[in-house]
Protein backbone atom coordinates (compact mmCIF):
# COMPACT_ATOMS: atom_id res chain seq x y z
CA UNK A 1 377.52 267.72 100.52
CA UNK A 2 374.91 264.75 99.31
CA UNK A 3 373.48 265.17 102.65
CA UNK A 4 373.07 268.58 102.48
CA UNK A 5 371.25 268.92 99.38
CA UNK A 6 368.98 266.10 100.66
CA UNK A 7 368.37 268.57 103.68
CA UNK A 8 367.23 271.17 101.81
CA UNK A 9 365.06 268.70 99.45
CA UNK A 10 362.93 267.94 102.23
CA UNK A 11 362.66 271.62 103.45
CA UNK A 12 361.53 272.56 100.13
CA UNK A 13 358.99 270.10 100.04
CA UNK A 14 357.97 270.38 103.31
CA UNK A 15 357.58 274.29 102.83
CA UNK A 16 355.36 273.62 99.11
CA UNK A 17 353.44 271.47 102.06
CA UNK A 18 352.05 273.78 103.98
CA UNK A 19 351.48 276.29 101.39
CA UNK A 20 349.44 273.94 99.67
CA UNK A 21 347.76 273.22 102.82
CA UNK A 22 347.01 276.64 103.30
CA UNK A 23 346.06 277.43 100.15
CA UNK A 24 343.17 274.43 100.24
CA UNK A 25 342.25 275.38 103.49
CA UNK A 26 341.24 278.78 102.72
CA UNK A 27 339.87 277.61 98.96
CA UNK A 28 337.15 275.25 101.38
CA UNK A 29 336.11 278.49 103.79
CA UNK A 30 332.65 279.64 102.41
CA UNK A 31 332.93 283.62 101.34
CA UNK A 32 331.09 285.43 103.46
CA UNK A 33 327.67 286.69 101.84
CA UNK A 34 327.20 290.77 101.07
CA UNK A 35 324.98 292.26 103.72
CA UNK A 36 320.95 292.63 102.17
CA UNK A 37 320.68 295.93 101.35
CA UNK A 38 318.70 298.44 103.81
CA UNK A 39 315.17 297.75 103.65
CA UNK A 40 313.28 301.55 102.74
CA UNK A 41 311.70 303.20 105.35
CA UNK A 42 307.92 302.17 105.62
CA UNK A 43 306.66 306.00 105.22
CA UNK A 44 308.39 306.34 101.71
CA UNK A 45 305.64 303.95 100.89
CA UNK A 46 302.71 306.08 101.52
CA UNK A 47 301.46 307.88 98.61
CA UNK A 48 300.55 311.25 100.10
CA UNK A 49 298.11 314.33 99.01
CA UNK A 50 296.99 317.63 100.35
CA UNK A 51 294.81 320.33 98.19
CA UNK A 52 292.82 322.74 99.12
CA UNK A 53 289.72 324.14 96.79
CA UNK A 54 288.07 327.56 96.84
CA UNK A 55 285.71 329.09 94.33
CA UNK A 56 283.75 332.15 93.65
CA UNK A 57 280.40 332.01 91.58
CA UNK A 58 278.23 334.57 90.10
CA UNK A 59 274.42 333.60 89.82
CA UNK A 60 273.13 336.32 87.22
CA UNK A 61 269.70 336.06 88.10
CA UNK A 62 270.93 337.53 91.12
CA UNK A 63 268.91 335.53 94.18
CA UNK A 64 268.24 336.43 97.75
CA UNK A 65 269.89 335.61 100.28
CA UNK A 66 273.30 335.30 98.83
CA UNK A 67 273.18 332.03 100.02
CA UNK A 68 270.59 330.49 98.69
CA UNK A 69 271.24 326.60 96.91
CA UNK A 70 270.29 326.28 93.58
CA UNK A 71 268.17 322.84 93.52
CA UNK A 72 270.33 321.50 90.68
CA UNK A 73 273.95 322.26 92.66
CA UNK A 74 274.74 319.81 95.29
CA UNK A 75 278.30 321.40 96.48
CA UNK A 76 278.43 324.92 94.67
CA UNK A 77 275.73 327.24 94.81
CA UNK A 78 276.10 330.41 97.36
CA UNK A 79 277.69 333.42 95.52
CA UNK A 80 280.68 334.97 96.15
CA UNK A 81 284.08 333.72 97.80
CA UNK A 82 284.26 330.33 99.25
CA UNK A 83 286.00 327.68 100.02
CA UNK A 84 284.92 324.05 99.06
CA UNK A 85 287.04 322.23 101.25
CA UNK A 86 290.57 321.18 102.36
CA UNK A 87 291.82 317.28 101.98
CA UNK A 88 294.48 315.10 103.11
CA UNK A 89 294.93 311.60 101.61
CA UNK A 90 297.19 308.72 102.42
CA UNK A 91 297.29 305.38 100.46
CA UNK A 92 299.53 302.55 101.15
CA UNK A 93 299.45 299.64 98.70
CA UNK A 94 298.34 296.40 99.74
CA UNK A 95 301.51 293.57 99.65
CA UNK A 96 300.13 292.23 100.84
CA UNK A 97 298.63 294.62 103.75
CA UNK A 98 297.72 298.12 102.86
CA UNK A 99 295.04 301.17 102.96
CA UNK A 100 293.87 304.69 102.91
CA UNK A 101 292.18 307.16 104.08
CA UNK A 102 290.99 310.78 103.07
CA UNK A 103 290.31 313.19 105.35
CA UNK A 104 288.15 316.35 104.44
CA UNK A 105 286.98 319.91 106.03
CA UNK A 106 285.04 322.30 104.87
CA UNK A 107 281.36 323.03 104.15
CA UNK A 108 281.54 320.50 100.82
CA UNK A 109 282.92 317.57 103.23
CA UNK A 110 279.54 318.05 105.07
CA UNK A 111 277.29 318.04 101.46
CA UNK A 112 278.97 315.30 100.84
CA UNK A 113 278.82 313.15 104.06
CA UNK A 114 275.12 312.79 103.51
CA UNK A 115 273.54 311.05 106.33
CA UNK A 116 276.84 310.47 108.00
CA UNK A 117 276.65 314.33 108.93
CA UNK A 118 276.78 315.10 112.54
CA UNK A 119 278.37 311.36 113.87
CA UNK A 120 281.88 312.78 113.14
CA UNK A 121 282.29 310.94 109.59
CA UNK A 122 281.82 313.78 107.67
CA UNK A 123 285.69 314.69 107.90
CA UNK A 124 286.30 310.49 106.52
CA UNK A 125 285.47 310.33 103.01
CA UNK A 126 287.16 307.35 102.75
CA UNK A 127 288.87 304.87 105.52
CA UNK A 128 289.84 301.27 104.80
CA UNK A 129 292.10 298.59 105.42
CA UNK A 130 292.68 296.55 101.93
CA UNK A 131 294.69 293.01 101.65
CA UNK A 132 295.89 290.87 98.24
CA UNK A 133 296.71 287.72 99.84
CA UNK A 134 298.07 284.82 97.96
CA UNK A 135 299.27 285.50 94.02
CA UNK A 136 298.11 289.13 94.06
CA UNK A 137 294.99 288.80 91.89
CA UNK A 138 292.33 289.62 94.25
CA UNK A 139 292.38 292.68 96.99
CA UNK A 140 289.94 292.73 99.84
CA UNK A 141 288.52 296.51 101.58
CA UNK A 142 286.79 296.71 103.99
CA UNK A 143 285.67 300.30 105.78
CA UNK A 144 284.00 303.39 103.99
CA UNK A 145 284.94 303.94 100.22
CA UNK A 146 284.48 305.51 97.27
CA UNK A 147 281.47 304.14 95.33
CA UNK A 148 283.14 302.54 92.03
CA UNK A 149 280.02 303.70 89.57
CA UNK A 150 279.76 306.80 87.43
CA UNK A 151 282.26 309.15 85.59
CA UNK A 152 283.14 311.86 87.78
CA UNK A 153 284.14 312.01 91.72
CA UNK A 154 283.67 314.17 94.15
CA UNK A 155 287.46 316.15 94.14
CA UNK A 156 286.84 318.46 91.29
CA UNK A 157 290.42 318.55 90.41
CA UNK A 158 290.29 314.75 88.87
CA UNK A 159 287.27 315.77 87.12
CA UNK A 160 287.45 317.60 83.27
CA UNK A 161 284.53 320.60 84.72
CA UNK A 162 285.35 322.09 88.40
CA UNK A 163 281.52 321.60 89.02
CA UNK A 164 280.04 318.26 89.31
CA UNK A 165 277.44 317.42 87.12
CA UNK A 166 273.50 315.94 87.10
CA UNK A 167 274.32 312.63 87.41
CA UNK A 168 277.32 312.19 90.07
CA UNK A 169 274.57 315.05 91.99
CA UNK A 170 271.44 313.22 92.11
CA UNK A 171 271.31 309.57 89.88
CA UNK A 172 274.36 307.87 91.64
CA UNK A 173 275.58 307.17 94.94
CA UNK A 174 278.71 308.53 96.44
CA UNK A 175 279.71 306.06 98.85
CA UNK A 176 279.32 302.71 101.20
CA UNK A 177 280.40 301.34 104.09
CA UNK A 178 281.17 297.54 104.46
CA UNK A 179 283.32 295.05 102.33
CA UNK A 180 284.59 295.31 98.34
CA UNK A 181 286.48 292.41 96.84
CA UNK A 182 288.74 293.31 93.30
CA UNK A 183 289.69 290.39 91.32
CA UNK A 184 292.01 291.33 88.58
CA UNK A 185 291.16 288.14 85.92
CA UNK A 186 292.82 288.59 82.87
CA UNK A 187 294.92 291.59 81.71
CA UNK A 188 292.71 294.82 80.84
CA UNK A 189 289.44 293.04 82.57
CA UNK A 190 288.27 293.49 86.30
CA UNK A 191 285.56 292.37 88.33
CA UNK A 192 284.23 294.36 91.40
CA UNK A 193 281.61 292.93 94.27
CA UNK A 194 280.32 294.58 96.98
CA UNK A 195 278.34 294.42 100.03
CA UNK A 196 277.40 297.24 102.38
CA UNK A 197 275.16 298.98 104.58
CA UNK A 198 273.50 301.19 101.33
CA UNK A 199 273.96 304.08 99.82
CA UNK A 200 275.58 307.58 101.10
CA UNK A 201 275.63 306.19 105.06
CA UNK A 202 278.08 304.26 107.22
CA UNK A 203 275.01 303.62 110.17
CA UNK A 204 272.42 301.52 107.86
CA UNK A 205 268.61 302.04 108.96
CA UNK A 206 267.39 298.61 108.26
CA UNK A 207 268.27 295.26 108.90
CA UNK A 208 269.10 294.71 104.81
CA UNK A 209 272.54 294.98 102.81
CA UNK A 210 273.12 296.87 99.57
CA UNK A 211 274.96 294.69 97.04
CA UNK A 212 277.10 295.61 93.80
CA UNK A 213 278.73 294.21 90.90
CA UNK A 214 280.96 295.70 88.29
CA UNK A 215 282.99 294.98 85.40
CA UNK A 216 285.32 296.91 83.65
CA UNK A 217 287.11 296.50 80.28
CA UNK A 218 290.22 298.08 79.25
CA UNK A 219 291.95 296.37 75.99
CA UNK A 220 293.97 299.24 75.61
CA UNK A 221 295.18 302.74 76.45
CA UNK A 222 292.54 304.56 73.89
CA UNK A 223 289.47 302.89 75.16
CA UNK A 224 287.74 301.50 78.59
CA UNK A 225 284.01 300.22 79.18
CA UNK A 226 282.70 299.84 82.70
CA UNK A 227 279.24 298.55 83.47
CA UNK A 228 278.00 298.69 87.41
CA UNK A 229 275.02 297.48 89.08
CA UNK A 230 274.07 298.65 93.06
CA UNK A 231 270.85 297.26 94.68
CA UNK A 232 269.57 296.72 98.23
CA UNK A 233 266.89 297.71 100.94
CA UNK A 234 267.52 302.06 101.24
CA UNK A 235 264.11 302.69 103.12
CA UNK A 236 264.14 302.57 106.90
CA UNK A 237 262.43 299.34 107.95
CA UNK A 238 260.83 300.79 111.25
CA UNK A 239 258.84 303.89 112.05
CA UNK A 240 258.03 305.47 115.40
CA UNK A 241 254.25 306.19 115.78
CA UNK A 242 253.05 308.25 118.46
CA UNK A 243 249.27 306.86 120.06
CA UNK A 244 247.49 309.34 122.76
CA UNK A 245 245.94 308.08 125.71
CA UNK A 246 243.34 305.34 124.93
CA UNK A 247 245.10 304.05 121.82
CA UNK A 248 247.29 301.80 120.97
CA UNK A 249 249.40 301.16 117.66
CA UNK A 250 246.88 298.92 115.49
CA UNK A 251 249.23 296.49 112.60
CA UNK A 252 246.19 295.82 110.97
CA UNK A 253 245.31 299.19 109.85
CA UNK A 254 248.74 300.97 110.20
CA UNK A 255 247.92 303.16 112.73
CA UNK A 256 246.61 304.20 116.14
CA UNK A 257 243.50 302.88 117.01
CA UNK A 258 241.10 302.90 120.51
CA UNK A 259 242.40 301.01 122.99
CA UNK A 260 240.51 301.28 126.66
CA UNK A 261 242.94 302.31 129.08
CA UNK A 262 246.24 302.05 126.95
CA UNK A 263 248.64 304.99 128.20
CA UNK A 264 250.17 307.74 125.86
CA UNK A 265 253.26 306.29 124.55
CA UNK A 266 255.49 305.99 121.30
CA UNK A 267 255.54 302.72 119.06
CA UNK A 268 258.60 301.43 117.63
CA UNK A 269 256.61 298.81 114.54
CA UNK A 270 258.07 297.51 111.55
CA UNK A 271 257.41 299.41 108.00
CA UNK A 272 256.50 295.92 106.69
CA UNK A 273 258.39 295.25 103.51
CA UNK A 274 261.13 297.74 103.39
CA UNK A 275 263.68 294.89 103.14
CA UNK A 276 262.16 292.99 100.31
CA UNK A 277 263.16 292.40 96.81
CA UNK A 278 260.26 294.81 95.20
CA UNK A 279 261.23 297.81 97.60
CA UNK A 280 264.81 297.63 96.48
CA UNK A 281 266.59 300.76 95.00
CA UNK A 282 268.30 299.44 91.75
CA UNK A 283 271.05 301.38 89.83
CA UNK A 284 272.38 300.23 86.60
CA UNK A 285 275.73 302.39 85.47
CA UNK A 286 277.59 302.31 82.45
CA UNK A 287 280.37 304.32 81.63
CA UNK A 288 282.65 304.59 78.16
CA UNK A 289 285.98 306.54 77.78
CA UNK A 290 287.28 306.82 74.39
CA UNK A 291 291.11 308.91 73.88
CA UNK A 292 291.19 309.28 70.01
CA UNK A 293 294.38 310.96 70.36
CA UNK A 294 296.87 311.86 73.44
CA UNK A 295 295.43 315.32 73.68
CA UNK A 296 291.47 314.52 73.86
CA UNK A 297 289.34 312.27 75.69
CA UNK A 298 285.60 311.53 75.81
CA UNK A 299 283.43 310.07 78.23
CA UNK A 300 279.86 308.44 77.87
CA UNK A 301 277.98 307.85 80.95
CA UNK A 302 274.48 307.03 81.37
CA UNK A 303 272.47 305.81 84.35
CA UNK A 304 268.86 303.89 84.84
CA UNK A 305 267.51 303.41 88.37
CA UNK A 306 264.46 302.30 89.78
CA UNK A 307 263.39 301.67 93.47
CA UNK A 308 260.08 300.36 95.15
CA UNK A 309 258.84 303.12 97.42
CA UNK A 310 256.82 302.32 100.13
CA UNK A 311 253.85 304.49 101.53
CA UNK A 312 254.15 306.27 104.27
CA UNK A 313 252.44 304.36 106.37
CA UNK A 314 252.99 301.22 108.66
CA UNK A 315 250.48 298.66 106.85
CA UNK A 316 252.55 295.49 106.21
CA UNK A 317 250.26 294.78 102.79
CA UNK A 318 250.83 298.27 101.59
CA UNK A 319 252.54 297.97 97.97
CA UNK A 320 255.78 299.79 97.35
CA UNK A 321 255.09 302.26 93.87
CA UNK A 322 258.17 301.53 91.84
CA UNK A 323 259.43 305.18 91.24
CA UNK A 324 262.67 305.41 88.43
CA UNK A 325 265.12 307.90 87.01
CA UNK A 326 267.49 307.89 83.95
CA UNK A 327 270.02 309.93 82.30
CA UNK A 328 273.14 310.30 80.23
CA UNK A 329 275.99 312.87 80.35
CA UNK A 330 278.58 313.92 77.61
CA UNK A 331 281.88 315.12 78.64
CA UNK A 332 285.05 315.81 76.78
CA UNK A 333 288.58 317.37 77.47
CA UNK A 334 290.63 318.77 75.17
CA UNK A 335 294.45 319.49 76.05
CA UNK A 336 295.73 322.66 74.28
CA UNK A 337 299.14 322.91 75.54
CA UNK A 338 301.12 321.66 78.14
CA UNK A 339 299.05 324.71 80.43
CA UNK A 340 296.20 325.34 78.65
CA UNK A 341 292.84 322.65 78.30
CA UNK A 342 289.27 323.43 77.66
CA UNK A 343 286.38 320.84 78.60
CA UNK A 344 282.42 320.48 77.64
CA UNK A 345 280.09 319.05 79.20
CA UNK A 346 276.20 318.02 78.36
CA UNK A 347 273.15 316.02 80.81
CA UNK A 348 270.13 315.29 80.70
CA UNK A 349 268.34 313.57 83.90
CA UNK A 350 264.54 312.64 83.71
CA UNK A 351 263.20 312.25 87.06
CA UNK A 352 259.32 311.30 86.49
CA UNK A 353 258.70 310.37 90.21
CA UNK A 354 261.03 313.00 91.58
CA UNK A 355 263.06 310.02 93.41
CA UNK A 356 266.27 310.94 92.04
CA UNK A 357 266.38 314.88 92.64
CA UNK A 358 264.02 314.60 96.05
CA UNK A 359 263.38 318.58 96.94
CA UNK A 360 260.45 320.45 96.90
CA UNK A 361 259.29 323.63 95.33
CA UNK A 362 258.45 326.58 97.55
CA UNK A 363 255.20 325.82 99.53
CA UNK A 364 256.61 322.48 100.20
CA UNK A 365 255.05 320.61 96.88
CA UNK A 366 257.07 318.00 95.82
CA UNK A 367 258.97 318.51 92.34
CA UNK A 368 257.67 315.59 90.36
CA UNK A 369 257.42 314.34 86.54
CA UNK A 370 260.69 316.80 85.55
CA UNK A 371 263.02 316.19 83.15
CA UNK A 372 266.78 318.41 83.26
CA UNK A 373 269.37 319.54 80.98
CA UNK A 374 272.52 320.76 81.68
CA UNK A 375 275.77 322.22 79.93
CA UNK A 376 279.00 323.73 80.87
CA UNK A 377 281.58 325.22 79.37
CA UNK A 378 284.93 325.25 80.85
CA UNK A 379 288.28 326.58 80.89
CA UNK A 380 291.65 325.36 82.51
CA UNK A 381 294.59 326.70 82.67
CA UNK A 382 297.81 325.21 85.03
CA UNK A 383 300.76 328.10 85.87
CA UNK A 384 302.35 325.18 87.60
CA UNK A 385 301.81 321.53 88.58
CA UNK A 386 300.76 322.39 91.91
CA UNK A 387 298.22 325.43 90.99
CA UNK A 388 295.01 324.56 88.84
CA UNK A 389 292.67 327.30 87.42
CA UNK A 390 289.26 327.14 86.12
CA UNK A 391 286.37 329.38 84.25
CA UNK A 392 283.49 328.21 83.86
CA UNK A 393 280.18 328.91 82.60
CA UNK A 394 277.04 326.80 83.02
CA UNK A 395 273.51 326.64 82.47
CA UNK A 396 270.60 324.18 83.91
CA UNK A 397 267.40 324.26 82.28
CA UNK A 398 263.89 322.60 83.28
CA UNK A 399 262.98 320.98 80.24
CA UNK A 400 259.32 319.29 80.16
CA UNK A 401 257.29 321.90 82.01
CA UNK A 402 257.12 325.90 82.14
CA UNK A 403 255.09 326.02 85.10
CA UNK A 404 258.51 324.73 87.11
CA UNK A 405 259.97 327.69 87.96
CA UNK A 406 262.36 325.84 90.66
CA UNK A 407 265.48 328.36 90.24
CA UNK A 408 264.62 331.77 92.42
CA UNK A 409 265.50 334.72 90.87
CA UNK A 410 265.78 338.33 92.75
CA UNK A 411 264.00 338.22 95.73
CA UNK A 412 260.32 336.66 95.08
CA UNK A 413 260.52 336.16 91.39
CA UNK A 414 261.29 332.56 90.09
CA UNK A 415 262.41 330.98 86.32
CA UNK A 416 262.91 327.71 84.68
CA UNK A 417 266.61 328.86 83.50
CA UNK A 418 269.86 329.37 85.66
CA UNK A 419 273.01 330.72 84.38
CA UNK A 420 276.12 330.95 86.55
CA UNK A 421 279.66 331.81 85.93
CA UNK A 422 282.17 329.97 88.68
CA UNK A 423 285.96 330.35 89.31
CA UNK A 424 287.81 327.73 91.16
CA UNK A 425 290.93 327.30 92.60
CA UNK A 426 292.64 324.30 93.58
CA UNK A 427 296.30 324.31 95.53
CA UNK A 428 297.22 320.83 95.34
CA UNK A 429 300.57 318.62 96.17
CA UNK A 430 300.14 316.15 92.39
């Protein structure tokens, strides 16, 4: 019996053994970690857009051909129907690689191409590759981009007036080509440098870079300041001249002179200058938005530039004529309901030198010593998020001389005063 019990002593404890055993082994096993969850696909990243923008516009004083540009329009202008143009953006944010690029048709994408019309960049408004490396502060672009001066932008959708105004028309430039650096120092303040080609052209025609510097101040939600500066070289730094037979090109006095037995032929020379400090174009921008209250805002913008012009000839001591502009504009927006907004808008531009505005009047004189106002009057309504209406009346004026009669009215007559009444449309995915 005493042996027995002794038995089953040890094959209790030998049982509360190997439980134990057990028990520690699987305690000691490392748990086996959850699975990361699945990474998003990369194309829910990209912040997409597509619009499409069509107008029509009454001129009252009623011009011939229909088609005819007002000098004081840069994208609207011919009466009737039209359509502006038809975009497609897509932005992916840099972390630490990103980009975008904007794609546009349409007779507007061309206006606003510039000098890039006709090498197949007119359809790229805007095409870069941007990276933040290290702690995220500073982001690097480089390609063809939005310029970062002035209050309005070419998509008249993110503007408060469907047209664009004076300034973003004629004072400022519209975009570069070549490398912009953001550096994000302190909360609400921003610094911007750039270096490019020059103004409004991917293909540069001289040898010198257009630089830029910007800072922009935003302490809070009701207020932001921004104040830009753009210079560099925008004249072409070479010139073809064409000799006859028995000439050659002459440096000394900037043109063909006799040469015995020189053969017809064309001269590539250098417009002497072009690249230095005193022919560079100069822009100063600054630009104030003020919110009051949720349902109005207010913008101040006001531009001074300046830019050494050289002559027309080749003569490397010729003196560039410094040749200026200047101008402010007054917009506000204010938000009636959640569908209904109404906007004003009011410019003046002062081109003395006609630099700035660069046309002619009919005959071919060039429009000089001119001064500009502008207003416009508009009103927005939004049916839905996607559809954006607006009215809009405006009138440009000639201000400093009645002898200007740059607007043509009829068929021959001409006046210092143009009135137009414009409905756009835009169709747009946010």
């Amino acid at each position: 019996m005493a042996q027995h019990r002794t038995k089953t002593r040890w094959v209790s404890t030998g049982v509360s053994a190997v439980v134990f055993w057990v028990a520690s082994v699987a305690g000691a096993q490392p748990s086996v970690p959850e699975p990361p969850p699945p990474a998003d696909p990369w194309y829910e990243a990209v912040q997409l857009r597509a619009f499409a923008d069509g107008y029509t516009s009454a001129n009252w004083a009623f011009p011939k051909p229909a088609t005819y540009q007002p000098p004081t329009r840069y994208y609207d202008g011919p009466q009737g129907f039209g359509l502006a143009w038809v975009g497609l953006d897509a932005a992916f944010a840099p972390e630490p690689v990103g980009g975008s690029l904007s794609l546009r048709w349409g007779p507007s994408a061309t206006l606003h191409a510039g000098r890039d019309a006709g090498s197949g960049l007119e359809y790229v408004k805007q095409a870069f590759v941007a990276w933040r490396p290290g702690s995220g502060t500073v982001t690097l672009e480089l390609g063809k981009f939005d310029t970062f001066v002035g209050a309005e932008v070419a998509e008249s959708q993110d503007n408060f007036n469907y047209t664009r105004g004076l300034l973003h028309s004629f004072a400022q430039p519209r975009f570069h080509t070549g490398l912009r650096a953001r550096a994000d120092l302190v909360d609400g303040l921003t610094l911007t440098a750039m270096v490019a080609n020059g103004n409004d052209r991917s293909l540069d025609d001289n040898v010198g870079k257009t630089f830029g510097l910007g800072l922009s101040v935003n302490p809070s939600d009701s207020f932001g300041a921004t104040l830009g500066w753009i210079g560099g070289p925008e004249q072409s730094d070479s010139a073809e001249v064409a000799c006859t037979s028995g000439t050659a090109y002459d440096p000394k006095v900037g043109t063909c002179a006799a040469k015995a037995g020189a053969p017809a032929q064309t001269h590539v020379v250098d417009r002497g200058g072009a690249n230095d400090f005193d022919a560079w174009r100069h822009l100063i921008d600054l630009t104030l938005t003020l919110e009051p209250m949720e349902t109005l805002a207010i913008v101040l913008n006001a531009d001074y530039g300046v830019e050494g012009v050289r002559p027309d000839d080749t003569s490397i001591d010729a003196a560039p004529k410094a040749e200026k502009w200047y101008g402010a504009a007054l917009l506000t927006r204010m938000q009636l309901s959640e569908s209904w907004a109404v906007a004003l808008r009011g410019e003046y531009l002062a081109d003395p030198d006609g630099r700035a505005l660069s046309y002619t009047l009919p005959g071919g004189a060039r429009l000089e010593e001119t001064a500009l106002a502008s207003a416009t009057f508009t009103v927005e309504v939004k049916p839905t998020d996607n559809l954006i209406l607006r009215l809009e009346n405006r009138g440009d004026f000639v201000l400093d001389a009645t002898d200007k009669q740059i607007f043509r009215e009829k068929v021959r007559d001409s006046s210092d005063k143009l009135f137009t009444t414009t409905l756009g449309v835009v169709v747009t995915t946010n």
